[in-house]
Every structure is written in structure tokens, then in C-alpha cells.
Protein backbone atom coordinates (compact mmCIF):
# COMPACT_ATOMS: atom_id res chain seq x y z
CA UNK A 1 25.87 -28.88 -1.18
CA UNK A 2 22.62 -27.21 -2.05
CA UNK A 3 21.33 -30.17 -3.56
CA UNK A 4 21.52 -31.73 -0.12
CA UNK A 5 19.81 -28.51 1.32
CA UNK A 6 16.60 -28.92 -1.35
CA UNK A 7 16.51 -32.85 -0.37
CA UNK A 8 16.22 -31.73 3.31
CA UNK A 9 13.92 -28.79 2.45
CA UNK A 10 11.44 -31.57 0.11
CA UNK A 11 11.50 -34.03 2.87
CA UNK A 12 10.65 -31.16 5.72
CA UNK A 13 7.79 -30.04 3.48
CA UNK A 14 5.90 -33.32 3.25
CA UNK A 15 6.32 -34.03 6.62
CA UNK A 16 3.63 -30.75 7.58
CA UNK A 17 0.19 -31.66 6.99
CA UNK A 18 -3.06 -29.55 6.38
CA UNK A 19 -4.18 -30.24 10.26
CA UNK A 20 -1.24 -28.76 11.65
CA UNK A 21 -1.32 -25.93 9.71
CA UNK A 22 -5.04 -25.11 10.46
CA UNK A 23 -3.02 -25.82 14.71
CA UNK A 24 -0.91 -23.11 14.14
CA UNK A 25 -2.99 -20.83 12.64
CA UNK A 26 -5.48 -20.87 15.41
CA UNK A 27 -2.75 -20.76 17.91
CA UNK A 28 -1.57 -17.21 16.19
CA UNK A 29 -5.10 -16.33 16.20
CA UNK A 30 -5.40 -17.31 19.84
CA UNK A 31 -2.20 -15.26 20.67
CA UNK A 32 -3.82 -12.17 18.35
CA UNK A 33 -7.00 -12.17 20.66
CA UNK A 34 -4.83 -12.32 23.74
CA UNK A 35 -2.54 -9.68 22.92
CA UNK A 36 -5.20 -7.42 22.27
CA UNK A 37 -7.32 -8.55 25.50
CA UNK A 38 -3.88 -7.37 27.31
CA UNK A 39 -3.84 -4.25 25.73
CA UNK A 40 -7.40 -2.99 26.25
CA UNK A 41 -7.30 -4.51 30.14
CA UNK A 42 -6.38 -0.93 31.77
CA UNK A 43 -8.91 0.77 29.53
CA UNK A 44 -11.88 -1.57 30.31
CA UNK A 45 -10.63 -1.47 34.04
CA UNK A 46 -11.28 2.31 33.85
CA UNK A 47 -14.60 1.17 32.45
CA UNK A 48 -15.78 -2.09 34.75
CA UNK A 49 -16.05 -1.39 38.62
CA UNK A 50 -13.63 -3.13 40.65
CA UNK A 51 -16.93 -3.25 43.33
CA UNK A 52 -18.90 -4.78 40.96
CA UNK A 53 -16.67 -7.60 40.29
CA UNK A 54 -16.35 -8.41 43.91
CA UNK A 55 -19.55 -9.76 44.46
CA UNK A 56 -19.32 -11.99 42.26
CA UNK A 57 -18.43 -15.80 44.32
CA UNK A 58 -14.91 -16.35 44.92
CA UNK A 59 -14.78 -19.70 43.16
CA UNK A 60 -15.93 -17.84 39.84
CA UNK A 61 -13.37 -15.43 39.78
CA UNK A 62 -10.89 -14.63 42.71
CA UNK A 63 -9.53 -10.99 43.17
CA UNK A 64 -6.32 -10.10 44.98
CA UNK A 65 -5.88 -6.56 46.12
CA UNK A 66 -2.29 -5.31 47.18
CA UNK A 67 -0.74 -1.51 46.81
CA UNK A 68 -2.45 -1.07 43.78
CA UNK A 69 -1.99 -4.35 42.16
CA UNK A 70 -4.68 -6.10 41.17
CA UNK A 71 -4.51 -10.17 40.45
CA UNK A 72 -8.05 -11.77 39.05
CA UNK A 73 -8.27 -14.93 38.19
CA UNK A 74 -10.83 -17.82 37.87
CA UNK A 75 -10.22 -21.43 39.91
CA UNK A 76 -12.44 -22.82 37.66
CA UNK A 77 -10.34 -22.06 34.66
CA UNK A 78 -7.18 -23.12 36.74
CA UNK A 79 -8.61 -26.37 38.11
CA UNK A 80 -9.87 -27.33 34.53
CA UNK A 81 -5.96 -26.10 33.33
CA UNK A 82 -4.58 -28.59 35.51
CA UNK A 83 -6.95 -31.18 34.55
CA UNK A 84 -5.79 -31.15 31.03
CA UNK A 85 -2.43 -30.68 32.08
CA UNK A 86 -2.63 -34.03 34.25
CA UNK A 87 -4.73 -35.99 30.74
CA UNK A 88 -1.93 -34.99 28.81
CA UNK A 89 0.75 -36.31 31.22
CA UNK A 90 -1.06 -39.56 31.47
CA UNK A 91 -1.47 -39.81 28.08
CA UNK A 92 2.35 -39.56 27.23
């Protein structure tokens, strides 16, 4: 039985190349940088001006304000998300 598990394990191992592994380990790196983005956000909103940010143009970066919640996002970055998204569908 663990022969056959060794066989599968051999087979498994050839099948990942160098280029995926150099995918995945910007990925992690991309998720790194992200998680600490989302960490320092309420300390650099203490820090940036919610004013400041608002007169910026709204197709740059859009700002929703409710009770104390605050959204920002960018339609650039969205519309060029869903661009991609549609490629990739396309592509199949």
C-alpha cells in the first residue's frame, strides 16, 4: 500500500513545474502585502484626511459615507477587474 502512495506522490511531483511555483509564491506574497495593507488601514486613516481624499474625482476613487462606515473604492480598478474577468471567460 505505501508503494502505491510513493508512485502517486512521484507522479504529483513532476507534474509542478518551476513557473507555478514562482505563481504561488507571488500570490503568498501578494496576500502578505494585503494583509498588512488591512492591518495598517485604521492607523493611516487616523493619519490621511477623509477631506482630502474627497476632492479627488469620483471616477478615481469613489467614497461612500454611512454611520461611520466608510467604503472607498476605485471604478477604474473595478472596470479594469471586470475586463480581465470577461478575457478570461472568453478565453475558456
Amino acid at each position: 500500500m505505501s508503494i502505491l502512495w510513493i508512485k502517486i506522490y512521484e507522479e504529483a511531483k513532476l507534474k509542478i513545474t518551476v513557473s507555478q511555483l514562482e505563481s504561488f509564491t507571488l500570490l503568498g506574497l501578494f496576500f502578505i502585502i494585503l494583509g498588512i495593507a488591512l492591518i495598517l488601514m485604521p492607523f493611516l486613516m487616523k493619519i490621511i484626511n477623509l477631506q482630502n481624499l474627497e476632492k479627488i474625482p469620483s471616477f478615481i476613487i469613489y467614497i461612500y459615507k454611512s454611520n461611520g462606515f466608510y467604503f472607498v473604492t476605485s471604478p477604474i480598478l473595478i472596470a479594469l477587474s471586470l475586463l480581465f474577468l470577461l478575457l478570461a471567460l472568453l478565453r475558456g
